[in-house]
Protein backbone atom coordinates (compact mmCIF):
# COMPACT_ATOMS: atom_id res chain seq x y z
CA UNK A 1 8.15 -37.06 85.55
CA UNK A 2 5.90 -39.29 83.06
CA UNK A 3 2.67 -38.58 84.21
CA UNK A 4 0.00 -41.23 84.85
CA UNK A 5 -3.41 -39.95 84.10
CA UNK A 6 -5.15 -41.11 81.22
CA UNK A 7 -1.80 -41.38 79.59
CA UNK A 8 -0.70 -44.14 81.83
CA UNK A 9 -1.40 -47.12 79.52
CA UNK A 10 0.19 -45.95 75.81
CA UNK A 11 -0.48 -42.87 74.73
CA UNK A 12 2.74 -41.25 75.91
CA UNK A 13 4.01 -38.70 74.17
CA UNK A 14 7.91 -39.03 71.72
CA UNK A 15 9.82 -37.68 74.70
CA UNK A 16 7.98 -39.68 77.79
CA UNK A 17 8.01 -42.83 75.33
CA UNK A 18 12.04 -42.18 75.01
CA UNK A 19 12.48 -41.98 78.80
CA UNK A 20 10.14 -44.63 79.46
CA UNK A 21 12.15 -46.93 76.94
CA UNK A 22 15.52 -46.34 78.74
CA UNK A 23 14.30 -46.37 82.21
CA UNK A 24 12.66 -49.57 81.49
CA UNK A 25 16.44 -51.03 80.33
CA UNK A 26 17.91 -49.65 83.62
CA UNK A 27 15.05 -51.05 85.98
CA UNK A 28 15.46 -54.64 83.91
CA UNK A 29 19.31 -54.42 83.92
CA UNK A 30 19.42 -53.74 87.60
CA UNK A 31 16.91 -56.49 88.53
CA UNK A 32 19.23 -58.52 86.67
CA UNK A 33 22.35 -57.38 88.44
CA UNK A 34 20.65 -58.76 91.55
CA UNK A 35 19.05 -61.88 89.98
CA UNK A 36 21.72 -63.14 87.70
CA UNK A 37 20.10 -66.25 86.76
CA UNK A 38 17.75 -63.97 84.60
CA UNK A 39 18.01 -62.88 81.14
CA UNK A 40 16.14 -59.96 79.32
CA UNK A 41 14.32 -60.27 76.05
CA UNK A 42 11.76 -58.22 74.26
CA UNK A 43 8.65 -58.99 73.93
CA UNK A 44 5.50 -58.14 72.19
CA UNK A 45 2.94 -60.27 73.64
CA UNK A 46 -1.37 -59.46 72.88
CA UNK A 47 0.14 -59.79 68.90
CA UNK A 48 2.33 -57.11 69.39
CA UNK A 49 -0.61 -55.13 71.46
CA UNK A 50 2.28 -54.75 74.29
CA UNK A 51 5.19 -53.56 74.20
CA UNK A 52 7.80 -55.95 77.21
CA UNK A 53 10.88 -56.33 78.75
CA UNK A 54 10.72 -59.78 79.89
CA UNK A 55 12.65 -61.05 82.56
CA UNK A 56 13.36 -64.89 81.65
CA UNK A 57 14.88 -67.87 83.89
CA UNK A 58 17.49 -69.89 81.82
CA UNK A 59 14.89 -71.96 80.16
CA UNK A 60 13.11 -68.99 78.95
CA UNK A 61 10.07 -69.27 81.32
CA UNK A 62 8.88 -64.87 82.27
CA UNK A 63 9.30 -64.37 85.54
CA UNK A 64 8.23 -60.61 85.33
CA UNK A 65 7.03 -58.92 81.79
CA UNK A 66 7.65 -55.09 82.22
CA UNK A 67 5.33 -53.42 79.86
CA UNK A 68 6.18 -50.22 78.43
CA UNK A 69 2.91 -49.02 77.81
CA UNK A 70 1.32 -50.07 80.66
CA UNK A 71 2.28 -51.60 83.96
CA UNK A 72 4.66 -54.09 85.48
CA UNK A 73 3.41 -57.61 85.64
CA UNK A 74 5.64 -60.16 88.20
CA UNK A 75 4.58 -63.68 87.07
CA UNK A 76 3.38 -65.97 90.75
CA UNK A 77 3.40 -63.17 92.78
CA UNK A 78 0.21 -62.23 94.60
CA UNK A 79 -0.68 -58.75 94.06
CA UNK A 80 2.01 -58.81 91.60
CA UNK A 81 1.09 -55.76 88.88
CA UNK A 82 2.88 -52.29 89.40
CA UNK A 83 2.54 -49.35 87.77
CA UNK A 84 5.63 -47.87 87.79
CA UNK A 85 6.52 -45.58 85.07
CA UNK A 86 4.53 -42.26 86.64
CA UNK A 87 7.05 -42.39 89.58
CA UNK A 88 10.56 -44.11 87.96
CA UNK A 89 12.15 -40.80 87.62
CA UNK A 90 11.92 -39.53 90.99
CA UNK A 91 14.85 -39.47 93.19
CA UNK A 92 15.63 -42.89 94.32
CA UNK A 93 12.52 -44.26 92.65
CA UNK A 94 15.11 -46.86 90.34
CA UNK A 95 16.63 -47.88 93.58
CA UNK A 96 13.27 -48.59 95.40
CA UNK A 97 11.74 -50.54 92.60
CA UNK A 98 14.96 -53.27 92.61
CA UNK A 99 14.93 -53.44 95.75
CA UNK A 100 11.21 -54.42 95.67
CA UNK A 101 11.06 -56.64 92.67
CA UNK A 102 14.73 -58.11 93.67
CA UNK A 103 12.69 -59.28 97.17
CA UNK A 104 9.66 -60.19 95.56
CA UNK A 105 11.09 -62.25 93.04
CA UNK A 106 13.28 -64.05 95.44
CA UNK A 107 16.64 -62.58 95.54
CA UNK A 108 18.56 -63.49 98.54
CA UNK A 109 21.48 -61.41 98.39
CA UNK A 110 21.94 -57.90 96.92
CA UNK A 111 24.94 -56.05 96.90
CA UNK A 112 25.44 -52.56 96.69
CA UNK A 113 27.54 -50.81 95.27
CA UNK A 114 29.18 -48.11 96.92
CA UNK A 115 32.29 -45.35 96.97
CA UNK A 116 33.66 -45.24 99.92
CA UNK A 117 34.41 -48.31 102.44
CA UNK A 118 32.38 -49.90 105.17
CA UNK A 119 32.91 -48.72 108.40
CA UNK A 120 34.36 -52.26 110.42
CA UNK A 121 31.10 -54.13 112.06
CA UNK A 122 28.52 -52.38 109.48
CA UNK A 123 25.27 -52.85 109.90
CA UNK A 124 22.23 -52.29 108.04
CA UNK A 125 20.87 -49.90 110.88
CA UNK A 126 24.10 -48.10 111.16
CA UNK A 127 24.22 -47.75 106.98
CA UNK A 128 21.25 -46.02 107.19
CA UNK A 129 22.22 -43.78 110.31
CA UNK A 130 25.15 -42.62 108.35
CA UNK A 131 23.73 -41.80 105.30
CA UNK A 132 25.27 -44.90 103.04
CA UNK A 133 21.49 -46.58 102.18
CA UNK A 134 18.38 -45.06 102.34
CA UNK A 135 16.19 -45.17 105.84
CA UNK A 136 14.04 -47.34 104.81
CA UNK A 137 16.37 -49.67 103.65
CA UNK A 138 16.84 -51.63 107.25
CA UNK A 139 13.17 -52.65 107.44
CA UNK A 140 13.04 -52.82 103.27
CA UNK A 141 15.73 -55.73 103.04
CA UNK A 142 14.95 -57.60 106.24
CA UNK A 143 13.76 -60.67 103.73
CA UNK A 144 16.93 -60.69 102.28
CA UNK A 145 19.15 -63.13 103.83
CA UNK A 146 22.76 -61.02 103.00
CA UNK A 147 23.32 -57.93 102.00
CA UNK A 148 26.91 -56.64 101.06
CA UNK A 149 28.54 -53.31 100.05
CA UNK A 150 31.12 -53.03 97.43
CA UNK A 151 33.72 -49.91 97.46
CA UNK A 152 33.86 -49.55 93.18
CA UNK A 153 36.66 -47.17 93.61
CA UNK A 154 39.39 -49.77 94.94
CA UNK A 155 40.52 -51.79 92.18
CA UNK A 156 39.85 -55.79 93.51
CA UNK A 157 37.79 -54.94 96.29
CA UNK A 158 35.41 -57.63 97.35
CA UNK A 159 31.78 -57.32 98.88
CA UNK A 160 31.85 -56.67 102.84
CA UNK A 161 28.85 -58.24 104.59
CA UNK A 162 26.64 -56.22 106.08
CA UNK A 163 25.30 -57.61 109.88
């Protein structure tokens, strides 16, 4: 685990900078998987003072600057900085931030992705009750307006909703 006390903001040491730099892809590739209409691009905003993974609509306008040396910043979101990187490599912890910043940031629709089937008449509840999403997850994606699960192992398979 990266720990956060005084280290938090930059002065991580080779090996928490290394697993801060590729957990920092993963969290910003898997926001994107869920918000396609963003793009990531490095940044080094503060001349070059931070060091970001910028989450960009088409027109290149940040809609969340994930600083590696320091915290998560979600552009027009109240109550909108995180500080992420002491908990990222927990169990789960990659899962739980998407999820979050997917909602916050406005995704309606995430889609997980899965090896095994869903059960006919899935629901979110019953996902959790069997052991397919986490138990939090019912109450977590309530502001999502569909959620879908996608068996990778069957070549063609397409998203099931999720009631």
């Amino acid at each position: 685990m990266v720990r956060s006390s005084n280290r938090e903001f930059g002065q991580h040491s080779a090996v928490d900078r290394a697993l801060i730099e590729a957990a920092s892809w993963r969290l910003a590739a898997e926001v994107c998987r869920h918000l396609p209409h963003l793009a990531i691009i490095e940044t080094h905003p503060g001349g070059g003072l931070y060091d970001c993974l910028t989450l960009v609509t088409s027109d290149f306008k940040p809609v969340a600057r994930l600083n590696r040396v320091g915290s998560v910043v979600l552009h027009q979101v109240w109550e909108g900085v995180f500080s992420v990187w002491p908990t990222l490599l927990e169990p789960n912890s990659v899962r739980q931030w998407v999820r979050r910043f997917a909602a916050l940031l406005g995704a309606d629709q995430l889609i997980l992705l899965k090896s095994t089937d869903a059960p006919p008449g899935l629901d979110r509840e019953r996902a959790a009750a069997l052991g397919l999403v986490d138990p939090i997850f019912p109450a977590a994606s309530r502001t999502l307006r569909r959620v879908a699960m996608l068996n990778l192992r069957v070549p063609g398979a397409v998203p099931i909703r999720l009631r």
